[in-house]
Each structure stands twice: as C-alpha cells, then as structure tokens.
PDB file of N, CA and C in Angstrom:
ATOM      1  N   UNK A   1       0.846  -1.171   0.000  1.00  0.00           N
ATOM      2  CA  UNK A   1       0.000   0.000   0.000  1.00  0.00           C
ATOM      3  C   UNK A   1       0.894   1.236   0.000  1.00  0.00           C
ATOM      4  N   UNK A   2       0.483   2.198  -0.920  1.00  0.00           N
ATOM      5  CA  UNK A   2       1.498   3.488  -0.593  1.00  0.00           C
ATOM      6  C   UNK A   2       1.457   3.996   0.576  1.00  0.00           C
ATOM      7  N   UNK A   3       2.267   4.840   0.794  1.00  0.00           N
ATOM      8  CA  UNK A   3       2.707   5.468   2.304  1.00  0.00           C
ATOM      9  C   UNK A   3       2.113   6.674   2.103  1.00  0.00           C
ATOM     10  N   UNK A   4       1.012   7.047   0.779  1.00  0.00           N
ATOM     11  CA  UNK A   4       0.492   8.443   0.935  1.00  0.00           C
ATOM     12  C   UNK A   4      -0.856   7.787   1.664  1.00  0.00           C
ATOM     13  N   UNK A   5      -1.418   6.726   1.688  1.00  0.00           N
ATOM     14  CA  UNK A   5      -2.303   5.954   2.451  1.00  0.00           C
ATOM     15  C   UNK A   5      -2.818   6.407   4.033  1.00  0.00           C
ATOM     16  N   UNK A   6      -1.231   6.639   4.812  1.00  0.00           N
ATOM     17  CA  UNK A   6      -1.465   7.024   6.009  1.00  0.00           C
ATOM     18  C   UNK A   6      -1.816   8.440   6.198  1.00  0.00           C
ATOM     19  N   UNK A   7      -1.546   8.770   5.036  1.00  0.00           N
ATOM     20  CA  UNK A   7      -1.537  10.427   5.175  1.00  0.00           C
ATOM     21  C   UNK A   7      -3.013  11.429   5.540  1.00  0.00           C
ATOM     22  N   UNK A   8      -2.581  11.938   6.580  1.00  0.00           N
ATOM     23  CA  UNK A   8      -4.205  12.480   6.435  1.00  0.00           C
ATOM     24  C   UNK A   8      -4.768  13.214   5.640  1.00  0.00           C
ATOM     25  N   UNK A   9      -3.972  13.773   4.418  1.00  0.00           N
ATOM     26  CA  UNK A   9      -4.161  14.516   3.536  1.00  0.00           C
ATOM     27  C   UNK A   9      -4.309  13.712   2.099  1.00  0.00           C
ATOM     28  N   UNK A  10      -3.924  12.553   2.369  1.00  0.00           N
ATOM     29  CA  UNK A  10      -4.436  11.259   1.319  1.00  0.00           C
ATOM     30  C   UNK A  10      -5.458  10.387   1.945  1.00  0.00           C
ATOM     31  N   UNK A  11      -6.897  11.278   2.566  1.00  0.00           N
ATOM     32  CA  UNK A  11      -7.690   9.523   2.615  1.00  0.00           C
ATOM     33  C   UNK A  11      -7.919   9.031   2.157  1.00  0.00           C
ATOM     34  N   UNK A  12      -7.978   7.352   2.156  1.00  0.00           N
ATOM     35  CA  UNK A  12      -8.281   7.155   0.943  1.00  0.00           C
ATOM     36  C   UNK A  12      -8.620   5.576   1.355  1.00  0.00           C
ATOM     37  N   UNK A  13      -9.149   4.286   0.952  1.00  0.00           N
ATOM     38  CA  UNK A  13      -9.938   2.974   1.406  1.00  0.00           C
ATOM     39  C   UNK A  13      -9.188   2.283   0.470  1.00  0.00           C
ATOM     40  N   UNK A  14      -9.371   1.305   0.814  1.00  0.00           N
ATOM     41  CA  UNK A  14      -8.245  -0.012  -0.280  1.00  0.00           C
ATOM     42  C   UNK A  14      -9.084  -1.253  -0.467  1.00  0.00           C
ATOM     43  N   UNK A  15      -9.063  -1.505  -1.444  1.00  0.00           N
ATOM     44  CA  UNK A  15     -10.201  -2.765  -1.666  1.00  0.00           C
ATOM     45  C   UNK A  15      -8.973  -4.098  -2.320  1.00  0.00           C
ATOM     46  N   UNK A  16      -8.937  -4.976  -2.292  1.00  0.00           N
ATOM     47  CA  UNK A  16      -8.141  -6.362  -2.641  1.00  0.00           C
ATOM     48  C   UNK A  16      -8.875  -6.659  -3.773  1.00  0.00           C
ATOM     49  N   UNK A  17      -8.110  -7.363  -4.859  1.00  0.00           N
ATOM     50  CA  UNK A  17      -9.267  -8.187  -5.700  1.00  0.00           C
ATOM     51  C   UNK A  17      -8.324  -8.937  -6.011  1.00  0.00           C
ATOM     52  N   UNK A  18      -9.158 -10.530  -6.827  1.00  0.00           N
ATOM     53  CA  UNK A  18      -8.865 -11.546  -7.074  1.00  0.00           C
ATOM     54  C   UNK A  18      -6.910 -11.960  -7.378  1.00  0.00           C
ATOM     55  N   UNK A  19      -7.453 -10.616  -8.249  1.00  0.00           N
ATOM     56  CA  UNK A  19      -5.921 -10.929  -9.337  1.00  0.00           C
ATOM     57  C   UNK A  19      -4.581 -10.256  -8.640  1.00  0.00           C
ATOM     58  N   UNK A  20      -5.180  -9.936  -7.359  1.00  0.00           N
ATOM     59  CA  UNK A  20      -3.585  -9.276  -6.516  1.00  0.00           C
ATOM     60  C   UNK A  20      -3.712  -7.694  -7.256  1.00  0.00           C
ATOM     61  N   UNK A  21      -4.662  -7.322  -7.432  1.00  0.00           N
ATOM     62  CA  UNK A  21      -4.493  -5.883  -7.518  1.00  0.00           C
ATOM     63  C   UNK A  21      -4.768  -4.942  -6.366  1.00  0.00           C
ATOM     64  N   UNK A  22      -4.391  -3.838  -6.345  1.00  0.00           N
ATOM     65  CA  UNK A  22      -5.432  -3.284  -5.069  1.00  0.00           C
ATOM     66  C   UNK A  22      -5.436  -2.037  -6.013  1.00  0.00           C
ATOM     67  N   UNK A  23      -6.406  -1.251  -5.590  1.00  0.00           N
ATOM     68  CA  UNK A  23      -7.168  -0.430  -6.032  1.00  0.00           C
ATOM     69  C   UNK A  23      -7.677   0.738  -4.381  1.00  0.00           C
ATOM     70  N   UNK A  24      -7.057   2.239  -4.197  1.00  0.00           N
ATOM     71  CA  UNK A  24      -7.128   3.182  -3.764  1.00  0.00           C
ATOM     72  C   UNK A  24      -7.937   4.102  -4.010  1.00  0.00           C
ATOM     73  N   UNK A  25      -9.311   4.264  -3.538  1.00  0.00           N
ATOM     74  CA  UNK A  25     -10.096   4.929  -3.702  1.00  0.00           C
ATOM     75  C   UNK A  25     -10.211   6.393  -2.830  1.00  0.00           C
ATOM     76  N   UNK A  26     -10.257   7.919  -3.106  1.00  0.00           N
ATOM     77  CA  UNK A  26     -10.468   8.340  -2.457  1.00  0.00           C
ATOM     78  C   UNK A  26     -11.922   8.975  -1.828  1.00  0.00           C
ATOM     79  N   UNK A  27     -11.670   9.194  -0.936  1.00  0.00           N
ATOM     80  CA  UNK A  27     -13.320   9.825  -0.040  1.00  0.00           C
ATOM     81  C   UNK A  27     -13.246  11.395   0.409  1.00  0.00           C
ATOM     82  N   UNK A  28     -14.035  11.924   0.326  1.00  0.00           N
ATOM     83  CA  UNK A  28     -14.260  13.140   0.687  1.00  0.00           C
ATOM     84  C   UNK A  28     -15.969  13.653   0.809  1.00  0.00           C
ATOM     85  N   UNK A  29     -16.011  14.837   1.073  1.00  0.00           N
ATOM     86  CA  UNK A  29     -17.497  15.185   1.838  1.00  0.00           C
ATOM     87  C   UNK A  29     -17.662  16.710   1.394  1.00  0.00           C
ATOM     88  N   UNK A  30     -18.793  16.568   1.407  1.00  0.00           N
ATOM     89  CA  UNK A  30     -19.230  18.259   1.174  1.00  0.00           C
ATOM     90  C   UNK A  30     -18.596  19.076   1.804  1.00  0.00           C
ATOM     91  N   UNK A  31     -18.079  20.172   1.705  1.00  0.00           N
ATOM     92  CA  UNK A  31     -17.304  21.260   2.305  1.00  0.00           C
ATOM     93  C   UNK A  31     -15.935  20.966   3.012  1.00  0.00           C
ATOM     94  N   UNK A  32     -14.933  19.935   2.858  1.00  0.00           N
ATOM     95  CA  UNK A  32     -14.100  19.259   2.686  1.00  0.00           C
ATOM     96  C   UNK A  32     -12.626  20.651   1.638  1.00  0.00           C
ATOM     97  N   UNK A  33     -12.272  20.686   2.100  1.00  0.00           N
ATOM     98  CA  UNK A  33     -10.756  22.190   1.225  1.00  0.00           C
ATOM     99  C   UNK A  33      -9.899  20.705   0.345  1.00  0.00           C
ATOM    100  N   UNK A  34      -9.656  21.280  -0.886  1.00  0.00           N
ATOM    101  CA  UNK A  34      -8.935  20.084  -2.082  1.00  0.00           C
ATOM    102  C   UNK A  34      -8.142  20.924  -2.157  1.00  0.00           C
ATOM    103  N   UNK A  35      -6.410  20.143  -2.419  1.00  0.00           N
ATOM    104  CA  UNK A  35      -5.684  20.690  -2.973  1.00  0.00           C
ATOM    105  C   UNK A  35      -5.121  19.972  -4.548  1.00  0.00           C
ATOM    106  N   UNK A  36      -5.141  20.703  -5.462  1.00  0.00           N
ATOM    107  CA  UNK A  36      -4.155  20.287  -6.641  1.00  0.00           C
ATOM    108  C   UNK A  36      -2.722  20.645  -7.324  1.00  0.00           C
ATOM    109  N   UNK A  37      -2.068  19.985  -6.898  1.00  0.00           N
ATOM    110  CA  UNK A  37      -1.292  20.238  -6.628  1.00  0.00           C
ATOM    111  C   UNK A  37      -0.411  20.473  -8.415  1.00  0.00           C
ATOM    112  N   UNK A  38       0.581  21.625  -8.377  1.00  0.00           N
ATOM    113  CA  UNK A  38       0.935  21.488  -9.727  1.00  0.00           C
ATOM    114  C   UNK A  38       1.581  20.843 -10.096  1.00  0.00           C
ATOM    115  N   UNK A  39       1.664  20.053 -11.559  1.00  0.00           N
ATOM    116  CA  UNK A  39       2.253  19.195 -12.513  1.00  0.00           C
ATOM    117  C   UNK A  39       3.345  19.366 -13.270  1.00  0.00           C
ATOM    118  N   UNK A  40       3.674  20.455 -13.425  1.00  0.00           N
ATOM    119  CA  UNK A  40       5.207  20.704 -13.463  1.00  0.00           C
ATOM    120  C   UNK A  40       6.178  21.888 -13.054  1.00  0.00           C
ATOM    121  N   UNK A  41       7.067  21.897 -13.047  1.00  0.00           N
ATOM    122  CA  UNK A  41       7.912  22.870 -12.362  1.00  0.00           C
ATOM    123  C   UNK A  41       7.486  24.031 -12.611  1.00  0.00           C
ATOM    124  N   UNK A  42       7.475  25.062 -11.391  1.00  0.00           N
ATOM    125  CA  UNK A  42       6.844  26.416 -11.647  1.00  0.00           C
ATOM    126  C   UNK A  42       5.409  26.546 -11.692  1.00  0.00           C
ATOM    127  N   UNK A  43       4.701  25.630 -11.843  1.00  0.00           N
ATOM    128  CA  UNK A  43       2.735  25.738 -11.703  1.00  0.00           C
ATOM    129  C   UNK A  43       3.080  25.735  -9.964  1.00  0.00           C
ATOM    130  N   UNK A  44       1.787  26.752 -10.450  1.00  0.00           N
ATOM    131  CA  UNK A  44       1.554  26.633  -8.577  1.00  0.00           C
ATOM    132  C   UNK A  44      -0.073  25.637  -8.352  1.00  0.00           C
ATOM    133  N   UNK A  45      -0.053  25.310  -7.268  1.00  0.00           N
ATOM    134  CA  UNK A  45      -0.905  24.537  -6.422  1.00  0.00           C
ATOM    135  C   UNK A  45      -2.389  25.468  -6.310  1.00  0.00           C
ATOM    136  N   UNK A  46      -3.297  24.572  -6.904  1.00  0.00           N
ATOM    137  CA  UNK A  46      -4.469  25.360  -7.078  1.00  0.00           C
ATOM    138  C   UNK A  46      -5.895  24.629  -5.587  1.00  0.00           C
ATOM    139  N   UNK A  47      -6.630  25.678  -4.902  1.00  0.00           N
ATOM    140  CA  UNK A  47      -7.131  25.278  -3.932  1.00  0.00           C
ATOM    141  C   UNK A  47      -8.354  25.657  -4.167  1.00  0.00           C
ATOM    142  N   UNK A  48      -9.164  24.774  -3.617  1.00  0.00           N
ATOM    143  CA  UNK A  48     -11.027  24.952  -3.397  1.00  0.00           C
ATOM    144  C   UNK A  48     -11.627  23.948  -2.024  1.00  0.00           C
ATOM    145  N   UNK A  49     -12.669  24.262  -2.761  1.00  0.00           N
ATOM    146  CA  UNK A  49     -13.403  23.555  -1.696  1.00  0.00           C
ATOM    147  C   UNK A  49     -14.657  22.555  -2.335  1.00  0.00           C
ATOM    148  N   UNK A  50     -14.602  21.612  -1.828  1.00  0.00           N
ATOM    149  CA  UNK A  50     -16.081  20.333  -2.736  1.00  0.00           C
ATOM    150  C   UNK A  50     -17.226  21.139  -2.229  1.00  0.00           C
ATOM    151  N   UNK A  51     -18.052  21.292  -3.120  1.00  0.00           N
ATOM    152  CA  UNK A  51     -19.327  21.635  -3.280  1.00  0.00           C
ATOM    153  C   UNK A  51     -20.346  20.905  -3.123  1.00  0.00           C
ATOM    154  N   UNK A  52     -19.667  19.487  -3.967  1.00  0.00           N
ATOM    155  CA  UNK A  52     -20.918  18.514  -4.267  1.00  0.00           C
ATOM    156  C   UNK A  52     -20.395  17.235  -4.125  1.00  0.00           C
ATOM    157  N   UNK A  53     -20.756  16.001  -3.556  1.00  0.00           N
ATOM    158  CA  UNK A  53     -20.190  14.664  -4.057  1.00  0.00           C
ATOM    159  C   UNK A  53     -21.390  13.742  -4.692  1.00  0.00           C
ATOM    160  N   UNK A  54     -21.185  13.521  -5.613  1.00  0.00           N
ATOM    161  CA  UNK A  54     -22.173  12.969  -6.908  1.00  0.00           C
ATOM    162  C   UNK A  54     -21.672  11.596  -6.998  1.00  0.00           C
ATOM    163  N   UNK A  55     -20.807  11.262  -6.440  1.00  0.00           N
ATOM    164  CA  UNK A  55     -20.321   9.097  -5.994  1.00  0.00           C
ATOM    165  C   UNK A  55     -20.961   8.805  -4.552  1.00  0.00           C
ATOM    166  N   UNK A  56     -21.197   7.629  -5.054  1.00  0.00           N
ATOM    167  CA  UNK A  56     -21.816   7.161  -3.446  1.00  0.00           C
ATOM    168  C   UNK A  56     -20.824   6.557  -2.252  1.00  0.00           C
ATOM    169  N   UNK A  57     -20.822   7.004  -1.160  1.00  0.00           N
ATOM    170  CA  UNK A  57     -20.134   6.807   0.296  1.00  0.00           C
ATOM    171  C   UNK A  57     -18.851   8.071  -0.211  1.00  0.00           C
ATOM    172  N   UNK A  58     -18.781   9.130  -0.682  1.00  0.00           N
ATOM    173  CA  UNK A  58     -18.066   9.756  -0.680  1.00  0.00           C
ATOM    174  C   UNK A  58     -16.906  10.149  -1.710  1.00  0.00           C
ATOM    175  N   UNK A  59     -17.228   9.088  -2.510  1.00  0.00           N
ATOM    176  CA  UNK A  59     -16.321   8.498  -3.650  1.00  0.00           C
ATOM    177  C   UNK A  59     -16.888   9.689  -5.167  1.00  0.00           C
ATOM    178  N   UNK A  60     -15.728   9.878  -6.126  1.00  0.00           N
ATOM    179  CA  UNK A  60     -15.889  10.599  -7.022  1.00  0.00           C
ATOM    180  C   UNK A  60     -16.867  10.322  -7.574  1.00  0.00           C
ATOM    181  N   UNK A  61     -17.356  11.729  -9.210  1.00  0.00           N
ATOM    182  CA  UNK A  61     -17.138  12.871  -8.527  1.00  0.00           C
ATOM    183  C   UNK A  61     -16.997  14.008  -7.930  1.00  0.00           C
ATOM    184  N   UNK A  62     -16.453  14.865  -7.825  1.00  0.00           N
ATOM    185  CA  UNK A  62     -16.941  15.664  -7.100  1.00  0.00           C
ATOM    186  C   UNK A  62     -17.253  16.981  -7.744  1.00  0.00           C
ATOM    187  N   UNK A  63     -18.018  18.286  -7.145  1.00  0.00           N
ATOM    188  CA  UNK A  63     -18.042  19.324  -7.695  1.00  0.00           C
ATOM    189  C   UNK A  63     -17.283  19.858  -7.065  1.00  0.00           C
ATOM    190  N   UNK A  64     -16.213  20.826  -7.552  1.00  0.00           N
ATOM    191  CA  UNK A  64     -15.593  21.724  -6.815  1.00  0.00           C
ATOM    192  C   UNK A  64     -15.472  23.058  -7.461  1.00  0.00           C
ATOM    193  N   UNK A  65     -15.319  24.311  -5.950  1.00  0.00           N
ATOM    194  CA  UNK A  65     -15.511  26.322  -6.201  1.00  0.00           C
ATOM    195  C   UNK A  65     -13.785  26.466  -6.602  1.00  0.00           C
ATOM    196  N   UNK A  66     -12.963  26.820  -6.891  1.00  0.00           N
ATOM    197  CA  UNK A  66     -11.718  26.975  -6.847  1.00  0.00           C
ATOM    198  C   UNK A  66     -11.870  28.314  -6.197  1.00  0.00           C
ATOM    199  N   UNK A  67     -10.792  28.907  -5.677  1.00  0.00           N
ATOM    200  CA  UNK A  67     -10.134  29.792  -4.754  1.00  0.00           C
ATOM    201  C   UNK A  67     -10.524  30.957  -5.428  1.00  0.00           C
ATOM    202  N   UNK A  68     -10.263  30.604  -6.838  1.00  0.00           N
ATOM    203  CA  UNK A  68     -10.561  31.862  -8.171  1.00  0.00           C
ATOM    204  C   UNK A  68     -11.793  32.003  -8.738  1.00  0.00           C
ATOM    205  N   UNK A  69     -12.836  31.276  -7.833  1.00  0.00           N
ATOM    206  CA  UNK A  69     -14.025  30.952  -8.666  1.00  0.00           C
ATOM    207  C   UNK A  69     -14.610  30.263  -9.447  1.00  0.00           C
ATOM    208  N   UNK A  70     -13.442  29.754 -10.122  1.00  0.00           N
ATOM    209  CA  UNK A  70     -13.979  28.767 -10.999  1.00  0.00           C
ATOM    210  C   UNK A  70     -14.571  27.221 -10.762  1.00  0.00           C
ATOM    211  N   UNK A  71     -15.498  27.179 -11.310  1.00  0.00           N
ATOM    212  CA  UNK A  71     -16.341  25.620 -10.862  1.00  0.00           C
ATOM    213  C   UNK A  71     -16.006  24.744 -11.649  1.00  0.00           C
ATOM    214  N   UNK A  72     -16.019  23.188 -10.960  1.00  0.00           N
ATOM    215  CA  UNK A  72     -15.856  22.462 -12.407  1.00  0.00           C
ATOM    216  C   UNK A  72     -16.024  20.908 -11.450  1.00  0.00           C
ATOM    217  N   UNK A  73     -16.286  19.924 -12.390  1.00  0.00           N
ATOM    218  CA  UNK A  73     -16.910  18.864 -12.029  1.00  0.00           C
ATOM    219  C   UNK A  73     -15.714  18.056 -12.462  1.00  0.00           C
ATOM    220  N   UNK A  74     -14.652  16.824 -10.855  1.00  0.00           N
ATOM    221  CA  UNK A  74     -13.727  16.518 -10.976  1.00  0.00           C
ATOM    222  C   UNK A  74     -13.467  15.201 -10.005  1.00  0.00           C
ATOM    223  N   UNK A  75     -12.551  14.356 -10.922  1.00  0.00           N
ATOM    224  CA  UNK A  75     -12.497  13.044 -10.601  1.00  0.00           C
ATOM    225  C   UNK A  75     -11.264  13.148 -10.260  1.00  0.00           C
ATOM    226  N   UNK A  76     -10.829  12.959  -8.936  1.00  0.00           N
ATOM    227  CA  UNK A  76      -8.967  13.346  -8.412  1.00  0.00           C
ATOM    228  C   UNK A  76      -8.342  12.230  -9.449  1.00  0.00           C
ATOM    229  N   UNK A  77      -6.627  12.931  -9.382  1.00  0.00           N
ATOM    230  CA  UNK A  77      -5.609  12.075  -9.566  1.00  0.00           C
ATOM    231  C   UNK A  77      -4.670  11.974  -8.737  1.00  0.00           C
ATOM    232  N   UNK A  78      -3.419  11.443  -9.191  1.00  0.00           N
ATOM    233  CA  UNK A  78      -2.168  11.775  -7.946  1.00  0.00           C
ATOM    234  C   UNK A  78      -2.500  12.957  -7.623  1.00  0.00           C
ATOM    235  N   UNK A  79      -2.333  13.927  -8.549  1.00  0.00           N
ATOM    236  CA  UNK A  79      -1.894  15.301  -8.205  1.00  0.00           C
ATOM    237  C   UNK A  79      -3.111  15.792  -6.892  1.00  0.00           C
ATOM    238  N   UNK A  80      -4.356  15.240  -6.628  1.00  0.00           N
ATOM    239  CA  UNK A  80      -5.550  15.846  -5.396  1.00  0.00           C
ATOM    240  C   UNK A  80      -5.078  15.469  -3.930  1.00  0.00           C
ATOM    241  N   UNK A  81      -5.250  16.055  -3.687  1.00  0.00           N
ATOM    242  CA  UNK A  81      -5.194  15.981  -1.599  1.00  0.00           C
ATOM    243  C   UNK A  81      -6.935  16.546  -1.121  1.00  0.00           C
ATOM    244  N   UNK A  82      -7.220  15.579  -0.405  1.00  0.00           N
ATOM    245  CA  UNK A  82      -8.294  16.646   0.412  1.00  0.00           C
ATOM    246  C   UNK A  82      -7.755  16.774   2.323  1.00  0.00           C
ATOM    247  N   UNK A  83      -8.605  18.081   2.462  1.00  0.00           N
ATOM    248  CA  UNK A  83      -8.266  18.142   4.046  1.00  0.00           C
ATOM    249  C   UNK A  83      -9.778  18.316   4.434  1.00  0.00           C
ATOM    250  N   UNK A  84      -9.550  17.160   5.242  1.00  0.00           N
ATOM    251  CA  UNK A  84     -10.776  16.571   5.996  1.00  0.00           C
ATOM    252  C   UNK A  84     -11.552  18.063   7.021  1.00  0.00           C
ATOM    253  N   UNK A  85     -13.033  17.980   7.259  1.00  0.00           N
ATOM    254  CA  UNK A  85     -13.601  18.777   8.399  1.00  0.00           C
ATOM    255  C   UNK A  85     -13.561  20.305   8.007  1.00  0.00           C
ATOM    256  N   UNK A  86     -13.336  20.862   6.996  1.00  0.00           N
ATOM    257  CA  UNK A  86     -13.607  22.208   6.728  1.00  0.00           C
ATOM    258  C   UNK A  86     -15.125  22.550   6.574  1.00  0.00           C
ATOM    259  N   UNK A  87     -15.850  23.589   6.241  1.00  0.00           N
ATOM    260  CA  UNK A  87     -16.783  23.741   5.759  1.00  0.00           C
ATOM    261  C   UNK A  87     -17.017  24.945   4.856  1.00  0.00           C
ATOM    262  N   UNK A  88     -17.746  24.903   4.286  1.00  0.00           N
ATOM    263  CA  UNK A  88     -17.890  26.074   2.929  1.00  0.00           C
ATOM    264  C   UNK A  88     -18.427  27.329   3.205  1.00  0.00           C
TER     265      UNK A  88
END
C-alpha cells in the first residue's frame, strides 16, 4: 500500500481483488478544502473547496468552487489531496 495511504491529507480505502491488484479509492465530503497540486515545475498549487459529491459513500465525482471561482466537475488524480472537516 502506498505510504500516501497514512496520510491524512491522502484519505483514501483499499479494496483487494482476485488478481492481486489493489485499487485506492479516495473519499471526501461536502465542504471538505482540495488541494491540486501542480504538474510541473513552476505551476503553482491550485485550492477549493467540494461543493458537491455525486459518488456514493463519498467516492468521485466531485463538484468543486476553486479559490478563483472557478467551478468544475472533478475526478482526483495523484496530483488531489483533500483536508478533511472544513466547511464552505
């Protein structure tokens, strides 16, 4: 399991399957602060907050306000962090 697993800024649930895969799902909640983090040298790290979660038990995905306003409807990758217990 990765070691971003423990992270409280990576929650995230682990499911096993047959074939020895595992599979890292993340969770998050309405009014929940996301970070995205930038993708290459010199982008900076873009921040919001979930609006909406449209997956069931918490799972993508999500709507999110960005810092700048901008809205947009988003399924994390590496690059997402959420921080748990904020509110909007």
């Amino acid at each position: 399991m990765p070691e971003s697993c423990h992270d409280a800024l990576f929650p995230c649930v682990t499911e096993s399957y047959p074939e020895g895969w595992e599979v890292i799902a993340m969770e998050a909640a309405q009014g929940d602060r996301i970070v995205v983090h930038g993708r290459t040298v010199g982008s900076s790290d873009r921040h919001g907050v979930i609006l909406e979660v449209r997956g069931e038990g918490g799972k993508p995905p999500y709507v999110v306000r960005f810092d700048d306003g901008h809205e947009t409807v988003m399924y994390p990758g590496g690059d997402f962090a959420v921080e748990h217990g904020h509110s909007t």
